[in-house]
N, C-alpha and C. Protein backbone atom coordinates (compact mmCIF):
# COMPACT_ATOMS: atom_id res chain seq x y z
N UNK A 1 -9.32 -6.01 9.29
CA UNK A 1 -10.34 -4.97 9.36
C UNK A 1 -11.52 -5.50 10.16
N UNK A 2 -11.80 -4.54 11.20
CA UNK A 2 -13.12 -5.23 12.26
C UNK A 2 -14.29 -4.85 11.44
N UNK A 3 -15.38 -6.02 11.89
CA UNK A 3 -17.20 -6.01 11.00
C UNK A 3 -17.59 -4.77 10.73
N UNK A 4 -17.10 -3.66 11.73
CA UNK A 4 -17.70 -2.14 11.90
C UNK A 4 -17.50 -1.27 11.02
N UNK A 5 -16.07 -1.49 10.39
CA UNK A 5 -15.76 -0.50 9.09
C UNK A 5 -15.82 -1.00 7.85
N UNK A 6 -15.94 -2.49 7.58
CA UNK A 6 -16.17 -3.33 6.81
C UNK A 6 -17.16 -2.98 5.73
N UNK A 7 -17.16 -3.34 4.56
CA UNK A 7 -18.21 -2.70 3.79
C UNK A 7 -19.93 -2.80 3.64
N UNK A 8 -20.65 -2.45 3.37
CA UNK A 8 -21.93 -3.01 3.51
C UNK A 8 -22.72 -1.83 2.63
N UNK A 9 -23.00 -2.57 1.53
CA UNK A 9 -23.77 -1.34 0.76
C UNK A 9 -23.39 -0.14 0.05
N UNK A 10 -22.31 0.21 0.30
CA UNK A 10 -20.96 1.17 -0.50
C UNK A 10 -20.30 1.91 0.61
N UNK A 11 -20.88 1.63 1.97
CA UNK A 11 -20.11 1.93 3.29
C UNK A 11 -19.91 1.25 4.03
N UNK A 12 -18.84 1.64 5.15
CA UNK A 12 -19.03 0.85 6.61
C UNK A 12 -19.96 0.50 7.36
N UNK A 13 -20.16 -0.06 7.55
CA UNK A 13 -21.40 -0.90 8.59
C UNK A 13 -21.96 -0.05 9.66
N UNK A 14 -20.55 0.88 10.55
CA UNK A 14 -21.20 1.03 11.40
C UNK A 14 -22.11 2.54 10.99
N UNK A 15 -21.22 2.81 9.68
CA UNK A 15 -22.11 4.13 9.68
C UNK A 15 -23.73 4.28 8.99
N UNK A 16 -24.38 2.69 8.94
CA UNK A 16 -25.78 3.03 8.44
C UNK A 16 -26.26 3.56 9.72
N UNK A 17 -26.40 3.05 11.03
CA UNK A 17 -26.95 3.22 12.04
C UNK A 17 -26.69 4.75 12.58
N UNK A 18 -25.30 5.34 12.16
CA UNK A 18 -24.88 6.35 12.40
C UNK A 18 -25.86 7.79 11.92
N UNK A 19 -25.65 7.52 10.70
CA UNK A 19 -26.53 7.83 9.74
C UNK A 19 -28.06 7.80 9.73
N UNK A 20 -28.42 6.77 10.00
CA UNK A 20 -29.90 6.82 10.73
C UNK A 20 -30.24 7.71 11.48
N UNK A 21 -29.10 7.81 13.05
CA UNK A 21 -29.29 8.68 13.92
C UNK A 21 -29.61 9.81 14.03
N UNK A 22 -28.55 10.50 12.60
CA UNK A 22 -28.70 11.93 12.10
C UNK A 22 -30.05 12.18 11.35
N UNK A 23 -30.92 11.45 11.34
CA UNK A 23 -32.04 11.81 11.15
C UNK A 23 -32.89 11.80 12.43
N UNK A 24 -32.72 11.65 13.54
CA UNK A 24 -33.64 11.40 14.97
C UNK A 24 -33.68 12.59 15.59
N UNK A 25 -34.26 13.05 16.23
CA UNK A 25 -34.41 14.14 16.87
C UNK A 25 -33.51 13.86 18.39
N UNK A 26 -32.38 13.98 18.45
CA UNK A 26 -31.40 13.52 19.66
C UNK A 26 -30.48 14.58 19.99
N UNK A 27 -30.69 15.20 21.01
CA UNK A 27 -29.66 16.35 21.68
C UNK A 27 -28.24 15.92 21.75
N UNK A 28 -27.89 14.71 21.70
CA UNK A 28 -26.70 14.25 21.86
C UNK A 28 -26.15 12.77 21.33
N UNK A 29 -24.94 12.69 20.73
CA UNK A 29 -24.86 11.38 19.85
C UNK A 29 -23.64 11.11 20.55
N UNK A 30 -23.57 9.85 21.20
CA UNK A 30 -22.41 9.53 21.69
C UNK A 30 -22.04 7.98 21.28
N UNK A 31 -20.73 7.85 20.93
CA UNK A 31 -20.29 6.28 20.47
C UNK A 31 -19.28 5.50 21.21
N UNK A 32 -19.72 3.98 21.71
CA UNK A 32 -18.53 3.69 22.73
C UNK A 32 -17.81 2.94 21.39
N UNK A 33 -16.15 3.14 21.45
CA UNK A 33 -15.35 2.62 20.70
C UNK A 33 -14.33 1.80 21.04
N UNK A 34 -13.86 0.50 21.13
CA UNK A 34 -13.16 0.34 21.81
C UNK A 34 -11.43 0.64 21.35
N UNK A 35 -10.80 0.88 22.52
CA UNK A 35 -9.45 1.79 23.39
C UNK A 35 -8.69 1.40 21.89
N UNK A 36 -8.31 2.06 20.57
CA UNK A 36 -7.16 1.34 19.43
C UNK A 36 -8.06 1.50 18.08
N UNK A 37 -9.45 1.68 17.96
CA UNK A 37 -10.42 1.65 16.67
C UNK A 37 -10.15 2.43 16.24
N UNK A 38 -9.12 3.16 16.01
CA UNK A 38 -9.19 4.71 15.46
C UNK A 38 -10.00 4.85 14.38
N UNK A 39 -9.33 3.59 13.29
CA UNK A 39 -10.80 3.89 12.00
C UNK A 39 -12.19 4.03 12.74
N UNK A 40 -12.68 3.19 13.23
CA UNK A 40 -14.05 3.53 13.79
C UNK A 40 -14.50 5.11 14.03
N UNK A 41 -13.71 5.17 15.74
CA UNK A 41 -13.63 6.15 15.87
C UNK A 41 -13.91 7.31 14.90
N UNK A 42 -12.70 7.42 14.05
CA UNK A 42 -12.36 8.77 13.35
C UNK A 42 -13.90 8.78 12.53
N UNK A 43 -14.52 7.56 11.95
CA UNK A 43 -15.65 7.57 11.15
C UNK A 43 -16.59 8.12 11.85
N UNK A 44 -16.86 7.70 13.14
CA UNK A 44 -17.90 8.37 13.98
C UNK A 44 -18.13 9.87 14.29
N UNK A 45 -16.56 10.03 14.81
CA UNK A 45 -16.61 11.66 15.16
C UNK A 45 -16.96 12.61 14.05
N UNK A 46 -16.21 12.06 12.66
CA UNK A 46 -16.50 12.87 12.05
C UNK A 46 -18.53 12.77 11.11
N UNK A 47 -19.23 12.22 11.88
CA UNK A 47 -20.45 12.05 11.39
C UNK A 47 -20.83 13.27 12.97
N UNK A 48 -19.97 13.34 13.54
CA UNK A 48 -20.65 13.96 14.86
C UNK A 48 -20.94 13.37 16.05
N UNK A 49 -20.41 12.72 16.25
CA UNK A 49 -20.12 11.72 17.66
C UNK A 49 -19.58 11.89 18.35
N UNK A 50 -19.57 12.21 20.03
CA UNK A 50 -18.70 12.40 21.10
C UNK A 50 -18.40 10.94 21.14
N UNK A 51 -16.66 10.80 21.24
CA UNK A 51 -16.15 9.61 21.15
C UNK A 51 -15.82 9.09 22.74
N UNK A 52 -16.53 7.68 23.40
CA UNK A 52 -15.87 7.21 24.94
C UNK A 52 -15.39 6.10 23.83
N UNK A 53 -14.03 6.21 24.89
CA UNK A 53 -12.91 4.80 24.68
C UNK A 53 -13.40 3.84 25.76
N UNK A 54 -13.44 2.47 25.03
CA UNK A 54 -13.38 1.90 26.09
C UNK A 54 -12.43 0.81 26.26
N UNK A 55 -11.28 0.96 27.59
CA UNK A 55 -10.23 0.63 26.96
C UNK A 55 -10.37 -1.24 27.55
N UNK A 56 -11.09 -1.48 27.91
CA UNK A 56 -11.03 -3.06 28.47
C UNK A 56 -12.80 -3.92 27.92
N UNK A 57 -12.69 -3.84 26.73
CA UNK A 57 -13.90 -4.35 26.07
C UNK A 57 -13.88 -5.77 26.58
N UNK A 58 -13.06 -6.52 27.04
CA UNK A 58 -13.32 -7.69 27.34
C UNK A 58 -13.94 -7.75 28.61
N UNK A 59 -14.38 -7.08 29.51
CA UNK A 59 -14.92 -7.11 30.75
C UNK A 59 -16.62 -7.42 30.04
N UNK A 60 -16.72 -7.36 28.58
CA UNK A 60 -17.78 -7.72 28.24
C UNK A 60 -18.70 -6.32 28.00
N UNK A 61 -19.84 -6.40 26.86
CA UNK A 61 -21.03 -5.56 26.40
C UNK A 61 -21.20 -4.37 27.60
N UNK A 62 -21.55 -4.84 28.97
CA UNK A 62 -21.92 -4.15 29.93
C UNK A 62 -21.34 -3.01 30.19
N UNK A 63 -19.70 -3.36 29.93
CA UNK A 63 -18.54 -2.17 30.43
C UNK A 63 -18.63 -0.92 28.88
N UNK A 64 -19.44 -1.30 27.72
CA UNK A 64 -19.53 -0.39 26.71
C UNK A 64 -20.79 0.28 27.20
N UNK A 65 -21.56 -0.38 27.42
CA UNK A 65 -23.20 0.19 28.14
C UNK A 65 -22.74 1.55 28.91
N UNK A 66 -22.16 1.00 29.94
CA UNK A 66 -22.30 1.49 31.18
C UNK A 66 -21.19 3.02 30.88
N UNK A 67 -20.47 2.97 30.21
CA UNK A 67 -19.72 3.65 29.58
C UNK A 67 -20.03 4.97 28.96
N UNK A 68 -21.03 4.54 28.10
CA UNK A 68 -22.27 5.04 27.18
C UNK A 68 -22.62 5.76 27.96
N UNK A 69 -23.79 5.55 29.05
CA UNK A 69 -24.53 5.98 29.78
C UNK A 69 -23.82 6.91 30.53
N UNK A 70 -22.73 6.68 31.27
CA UNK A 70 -21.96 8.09 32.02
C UNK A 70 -21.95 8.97 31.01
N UNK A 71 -21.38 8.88 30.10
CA UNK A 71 -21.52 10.09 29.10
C UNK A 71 -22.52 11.31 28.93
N UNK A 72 -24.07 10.29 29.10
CA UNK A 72 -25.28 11.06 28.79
C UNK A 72 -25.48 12.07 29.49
N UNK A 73 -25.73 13.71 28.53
CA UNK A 73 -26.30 14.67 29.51
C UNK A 73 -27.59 14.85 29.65
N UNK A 74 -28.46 14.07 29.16
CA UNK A 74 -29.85 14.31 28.93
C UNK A 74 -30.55 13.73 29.69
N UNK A 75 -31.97 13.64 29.76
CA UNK A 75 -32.60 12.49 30.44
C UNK A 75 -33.23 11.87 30.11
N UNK A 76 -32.84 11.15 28.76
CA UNK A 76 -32.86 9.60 28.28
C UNK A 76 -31.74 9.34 27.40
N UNK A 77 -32.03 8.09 27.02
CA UNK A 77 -31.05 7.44 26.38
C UNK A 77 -31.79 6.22 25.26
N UNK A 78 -31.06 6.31 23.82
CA UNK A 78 -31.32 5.19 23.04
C UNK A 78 -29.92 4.65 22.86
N UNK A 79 -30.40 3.13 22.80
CA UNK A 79 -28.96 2.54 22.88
C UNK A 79 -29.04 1.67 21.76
N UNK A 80 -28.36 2.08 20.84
CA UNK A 80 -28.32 1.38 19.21
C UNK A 80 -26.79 0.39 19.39
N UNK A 81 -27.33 -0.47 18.66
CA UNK A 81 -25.52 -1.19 18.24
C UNK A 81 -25.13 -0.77 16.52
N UNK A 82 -24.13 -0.94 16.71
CA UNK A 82 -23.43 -0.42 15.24
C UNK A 82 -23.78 -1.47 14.10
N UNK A 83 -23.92 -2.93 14.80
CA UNK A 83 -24.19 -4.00 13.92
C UNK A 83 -25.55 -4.15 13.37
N UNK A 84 -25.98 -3.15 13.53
CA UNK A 84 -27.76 -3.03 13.20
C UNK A 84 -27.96 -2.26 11.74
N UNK A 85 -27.61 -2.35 11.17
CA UNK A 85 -27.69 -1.32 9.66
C UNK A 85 -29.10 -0.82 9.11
N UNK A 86 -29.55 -1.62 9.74
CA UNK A 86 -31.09 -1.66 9.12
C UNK A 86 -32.59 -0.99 9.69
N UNK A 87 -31.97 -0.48 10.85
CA UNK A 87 -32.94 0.08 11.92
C UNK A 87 -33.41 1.50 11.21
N UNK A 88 -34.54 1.69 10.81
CA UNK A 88 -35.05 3.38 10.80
C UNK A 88 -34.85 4.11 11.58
N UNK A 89 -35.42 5.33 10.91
CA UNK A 89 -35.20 6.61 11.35
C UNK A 89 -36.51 6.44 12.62
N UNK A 90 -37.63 6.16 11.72
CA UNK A 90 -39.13 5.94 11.95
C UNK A 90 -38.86 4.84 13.38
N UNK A 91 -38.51 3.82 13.02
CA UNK A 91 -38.99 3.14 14.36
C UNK A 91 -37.75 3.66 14.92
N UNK A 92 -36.68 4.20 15.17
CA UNK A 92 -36.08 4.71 16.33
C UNK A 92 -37.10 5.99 16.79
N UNK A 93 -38.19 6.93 16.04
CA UNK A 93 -38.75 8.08 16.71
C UNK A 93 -39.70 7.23 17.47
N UNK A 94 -40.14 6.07 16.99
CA UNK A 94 -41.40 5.49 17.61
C UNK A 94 -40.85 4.82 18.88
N UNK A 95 -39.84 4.35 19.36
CA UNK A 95 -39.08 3.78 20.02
C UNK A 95 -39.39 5.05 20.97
N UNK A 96 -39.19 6.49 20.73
CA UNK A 96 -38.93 7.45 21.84
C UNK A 96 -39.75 8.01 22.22
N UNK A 97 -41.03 7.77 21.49
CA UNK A 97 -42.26 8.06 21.70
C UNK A 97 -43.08 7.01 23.20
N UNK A 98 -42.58 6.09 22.77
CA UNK A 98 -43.18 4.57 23.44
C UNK A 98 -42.11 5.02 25.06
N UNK A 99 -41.28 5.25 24.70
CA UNK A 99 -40.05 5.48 26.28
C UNK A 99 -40.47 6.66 26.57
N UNK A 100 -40.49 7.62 26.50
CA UNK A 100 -41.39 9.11 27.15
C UNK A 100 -42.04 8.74 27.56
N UNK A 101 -43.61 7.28 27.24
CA UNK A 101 -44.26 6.92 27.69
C UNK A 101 -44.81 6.71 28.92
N UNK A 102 -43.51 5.74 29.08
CA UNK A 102 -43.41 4.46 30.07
C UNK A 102 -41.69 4.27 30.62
N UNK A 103 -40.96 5.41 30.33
CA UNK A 103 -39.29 4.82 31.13
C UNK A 103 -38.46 4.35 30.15
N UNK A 104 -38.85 3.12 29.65
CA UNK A 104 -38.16 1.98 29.28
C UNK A 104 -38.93 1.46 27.57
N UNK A 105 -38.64 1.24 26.76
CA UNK A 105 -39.13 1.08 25.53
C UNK A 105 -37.73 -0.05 24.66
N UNK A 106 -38.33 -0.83 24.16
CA UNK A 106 -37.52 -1.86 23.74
C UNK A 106 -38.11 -1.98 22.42
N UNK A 107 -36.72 -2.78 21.19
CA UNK A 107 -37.51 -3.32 20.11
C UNK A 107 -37.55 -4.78 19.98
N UNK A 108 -38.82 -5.00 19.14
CA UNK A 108 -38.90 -6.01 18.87
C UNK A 108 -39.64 -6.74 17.86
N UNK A 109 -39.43 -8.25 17.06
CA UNK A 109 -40.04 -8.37 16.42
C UNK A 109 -42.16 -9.33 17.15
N UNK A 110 -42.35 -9.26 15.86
CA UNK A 110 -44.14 -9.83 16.67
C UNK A 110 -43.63 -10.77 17.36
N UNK A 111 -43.23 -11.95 16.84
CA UNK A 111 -43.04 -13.03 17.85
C UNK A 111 -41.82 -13.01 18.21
N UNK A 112 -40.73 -12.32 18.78
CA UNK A 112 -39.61 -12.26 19.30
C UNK A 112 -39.08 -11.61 20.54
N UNK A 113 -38.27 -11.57 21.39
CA UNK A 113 -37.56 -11.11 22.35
C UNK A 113 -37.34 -9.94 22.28
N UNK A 114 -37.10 -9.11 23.70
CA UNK A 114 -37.15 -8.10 23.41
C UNK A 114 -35.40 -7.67 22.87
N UNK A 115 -35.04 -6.68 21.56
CA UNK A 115 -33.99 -6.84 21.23
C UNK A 115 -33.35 -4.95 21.74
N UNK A 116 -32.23 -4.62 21.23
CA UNK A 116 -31.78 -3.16 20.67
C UNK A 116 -32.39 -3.17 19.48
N UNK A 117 -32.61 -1.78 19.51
CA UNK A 117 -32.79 -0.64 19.98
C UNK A 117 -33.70 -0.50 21.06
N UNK A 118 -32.98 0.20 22.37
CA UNK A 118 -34.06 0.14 23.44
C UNK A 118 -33.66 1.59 24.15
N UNK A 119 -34.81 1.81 24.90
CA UNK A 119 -34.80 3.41 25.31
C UNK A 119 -34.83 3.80 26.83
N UNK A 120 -34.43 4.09 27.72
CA UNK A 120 -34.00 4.08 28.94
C UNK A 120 -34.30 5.64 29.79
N UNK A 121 -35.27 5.67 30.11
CA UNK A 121 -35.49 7.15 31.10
C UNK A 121 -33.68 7.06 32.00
N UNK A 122 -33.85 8.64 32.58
CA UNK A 122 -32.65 8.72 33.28
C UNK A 122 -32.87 7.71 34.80
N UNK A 123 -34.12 7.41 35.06
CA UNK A 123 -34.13 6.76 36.55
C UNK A 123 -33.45 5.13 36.24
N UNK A 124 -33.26 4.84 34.67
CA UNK A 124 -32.70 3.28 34.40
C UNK A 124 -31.31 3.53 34.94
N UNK A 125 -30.74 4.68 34.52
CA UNK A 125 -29.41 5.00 34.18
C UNK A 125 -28.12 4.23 35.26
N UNK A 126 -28.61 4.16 36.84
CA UNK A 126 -27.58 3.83 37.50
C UNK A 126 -28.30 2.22 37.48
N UNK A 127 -28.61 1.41 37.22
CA UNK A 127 -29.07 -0.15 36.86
C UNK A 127 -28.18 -0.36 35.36
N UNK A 128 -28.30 0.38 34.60
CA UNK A 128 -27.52 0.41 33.75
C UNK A 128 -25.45 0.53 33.72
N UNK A 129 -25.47 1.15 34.64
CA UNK A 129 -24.26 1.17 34.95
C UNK A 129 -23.42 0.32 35.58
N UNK A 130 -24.66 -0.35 36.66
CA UNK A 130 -24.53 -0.88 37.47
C UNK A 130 -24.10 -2.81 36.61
N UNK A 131 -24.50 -2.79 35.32
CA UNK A 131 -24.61 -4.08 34.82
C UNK A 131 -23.50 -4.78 34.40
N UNK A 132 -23.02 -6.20 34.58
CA UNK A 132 -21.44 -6.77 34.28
C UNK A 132 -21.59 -7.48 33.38
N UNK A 133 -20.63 -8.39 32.44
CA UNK A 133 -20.48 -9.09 31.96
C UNK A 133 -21.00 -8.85 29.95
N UNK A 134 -21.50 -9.82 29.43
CA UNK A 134 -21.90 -9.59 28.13
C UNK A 134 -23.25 -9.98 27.59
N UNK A 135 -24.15 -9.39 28.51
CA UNK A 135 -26.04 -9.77 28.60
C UNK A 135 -26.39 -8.54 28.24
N UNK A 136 -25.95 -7.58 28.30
CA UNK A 136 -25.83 -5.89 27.63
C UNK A 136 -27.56 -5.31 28.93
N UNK A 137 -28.04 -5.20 28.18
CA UNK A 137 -29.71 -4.31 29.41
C UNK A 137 -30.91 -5.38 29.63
N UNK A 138 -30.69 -6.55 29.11
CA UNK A 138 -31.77 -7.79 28.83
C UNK A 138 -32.67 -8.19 29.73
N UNK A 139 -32.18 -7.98 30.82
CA UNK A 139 -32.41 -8.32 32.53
C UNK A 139 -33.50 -6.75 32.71
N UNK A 140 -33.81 -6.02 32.09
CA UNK A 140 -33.91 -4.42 32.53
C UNK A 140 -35.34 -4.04 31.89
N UNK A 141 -35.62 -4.86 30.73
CA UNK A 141 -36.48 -4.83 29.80
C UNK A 141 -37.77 -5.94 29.73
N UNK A 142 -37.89 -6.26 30.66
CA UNK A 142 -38.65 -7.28 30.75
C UNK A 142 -40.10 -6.90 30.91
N UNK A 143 -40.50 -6.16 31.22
CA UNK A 143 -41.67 -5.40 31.62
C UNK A 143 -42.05 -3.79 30.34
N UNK A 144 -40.89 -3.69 29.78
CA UNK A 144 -40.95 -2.38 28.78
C UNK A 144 -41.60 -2.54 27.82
N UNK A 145 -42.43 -1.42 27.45
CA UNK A 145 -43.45 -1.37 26.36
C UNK A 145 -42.14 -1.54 24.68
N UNK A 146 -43.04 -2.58 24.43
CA UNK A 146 -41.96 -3.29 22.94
C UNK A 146 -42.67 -2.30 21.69
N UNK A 147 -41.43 -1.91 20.64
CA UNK A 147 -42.22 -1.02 19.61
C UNK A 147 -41.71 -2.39 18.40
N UNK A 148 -43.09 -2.91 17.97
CA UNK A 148 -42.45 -4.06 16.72
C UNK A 148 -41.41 -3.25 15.10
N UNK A 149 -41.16 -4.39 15.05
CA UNK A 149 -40.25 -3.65 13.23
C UNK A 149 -40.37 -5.34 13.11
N UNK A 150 -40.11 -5.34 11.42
CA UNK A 150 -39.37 -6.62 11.37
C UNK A 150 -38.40 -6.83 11.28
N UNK A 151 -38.46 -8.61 10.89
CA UNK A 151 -36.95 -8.92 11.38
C UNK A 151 -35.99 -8.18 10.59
N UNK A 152 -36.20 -7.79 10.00
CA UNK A 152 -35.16 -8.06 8.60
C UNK A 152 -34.73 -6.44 8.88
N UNK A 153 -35.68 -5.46 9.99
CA UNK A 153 -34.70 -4.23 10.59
C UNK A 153 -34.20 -4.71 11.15
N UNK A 154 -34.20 -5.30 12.08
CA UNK A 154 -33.42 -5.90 13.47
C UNK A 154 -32.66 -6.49 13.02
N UNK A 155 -31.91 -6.92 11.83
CA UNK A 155 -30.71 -8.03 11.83
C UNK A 155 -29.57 -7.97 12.48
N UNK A 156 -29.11 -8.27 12.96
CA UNK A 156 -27.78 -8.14 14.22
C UNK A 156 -26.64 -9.14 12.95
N UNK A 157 -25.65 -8.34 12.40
CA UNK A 157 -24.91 -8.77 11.48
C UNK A 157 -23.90 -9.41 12.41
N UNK A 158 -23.36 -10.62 12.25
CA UNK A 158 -22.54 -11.29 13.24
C UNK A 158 -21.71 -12.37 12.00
N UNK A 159 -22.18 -12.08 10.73
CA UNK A 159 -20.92 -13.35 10.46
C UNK A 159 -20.68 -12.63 9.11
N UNK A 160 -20.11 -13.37 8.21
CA UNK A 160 -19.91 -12.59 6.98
C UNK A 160 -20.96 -12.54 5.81
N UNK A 161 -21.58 -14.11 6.22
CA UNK A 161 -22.80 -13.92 5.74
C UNK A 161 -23.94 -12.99 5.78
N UNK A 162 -24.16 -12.16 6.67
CA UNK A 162 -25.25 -11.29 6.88
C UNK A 162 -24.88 -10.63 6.01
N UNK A 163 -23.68 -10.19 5.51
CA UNK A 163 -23.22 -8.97 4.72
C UNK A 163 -23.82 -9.25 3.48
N UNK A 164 -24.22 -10.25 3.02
CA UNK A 164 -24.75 -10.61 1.68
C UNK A 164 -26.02 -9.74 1.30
């Protein structure tokens, strides 16, 4: 069983973030899955998710990005990871507040890097597409107005321990 459907709290992982979403004010919810997740998948769509496959995840983060982004009919974009459980409702609106702003809106903690959740006017969109390997938008955000949370929203669950 992959980290994403895995349990966390009396659900799958990926659906806190999912779930979050459905509280945001977002014209459109789209999830990249990779090409065989069907559990994923099926969990997503049925929260309301337009599902992209992506069938060569090993070309790295970028090829799910960029993926993502063709999808979009709007003109912006928030780009959440599934491994984030912990992200608000609140700092994702403040996140879109800060990107209407200024283009580009990133999170982050006080003293930290800029992380996901980050927010992308449509003029990012072909730089975004344009990106290879597994550095995901990092290169893109360097200059973007940062909306803080703490750490402990931002946790990026990566081992089994986080699940604790």
């Amino acid at each position: 069983m992959g980290k994403l459907v895995a349990d966390y709290r009396g659900k799958p992982l990926a659906l806190h973030i999912a779930d979050t979403l459905s509280g945001v004010r977002l014209s459109q919810r789209i999830a990249v899955c990779r090409s065989g997740d069907d559990d994923l998948s099926a969990l997503l769509r049925d929260r309301g998710f337009t599902i992209v496959l992506n069938p060569d995840t090993a070309r790295g983060l970028a090829s799910s990005l960029a993926l993502g982004i063709e999808a979009v009919r709007t003109d912006a974009a928030i780009v959440c990871l599934a491994d984030m459980p912990n992200v608000s409702a609140r700092h994702l609106n403040a996140l879109i507040d800060a990107g209407r702003a200024g283009g580009v809106a990133t999170s982050a903690t006080a003293d930290g890097p800029p992380t996901p959740p980050a927010y992308f006017g449509r003029a990012h969109f072909a730089d975004l597409m344009g990106l290879e390997g597994d550095k995901g938008a990092r290169g893109l955000v360097g200059d973007a107005r940062r909306v803080i949370a703490s750490p402990g929203e931002l946790a990026d669950f990566d081992t089994p321990a986080d699940f604790r």
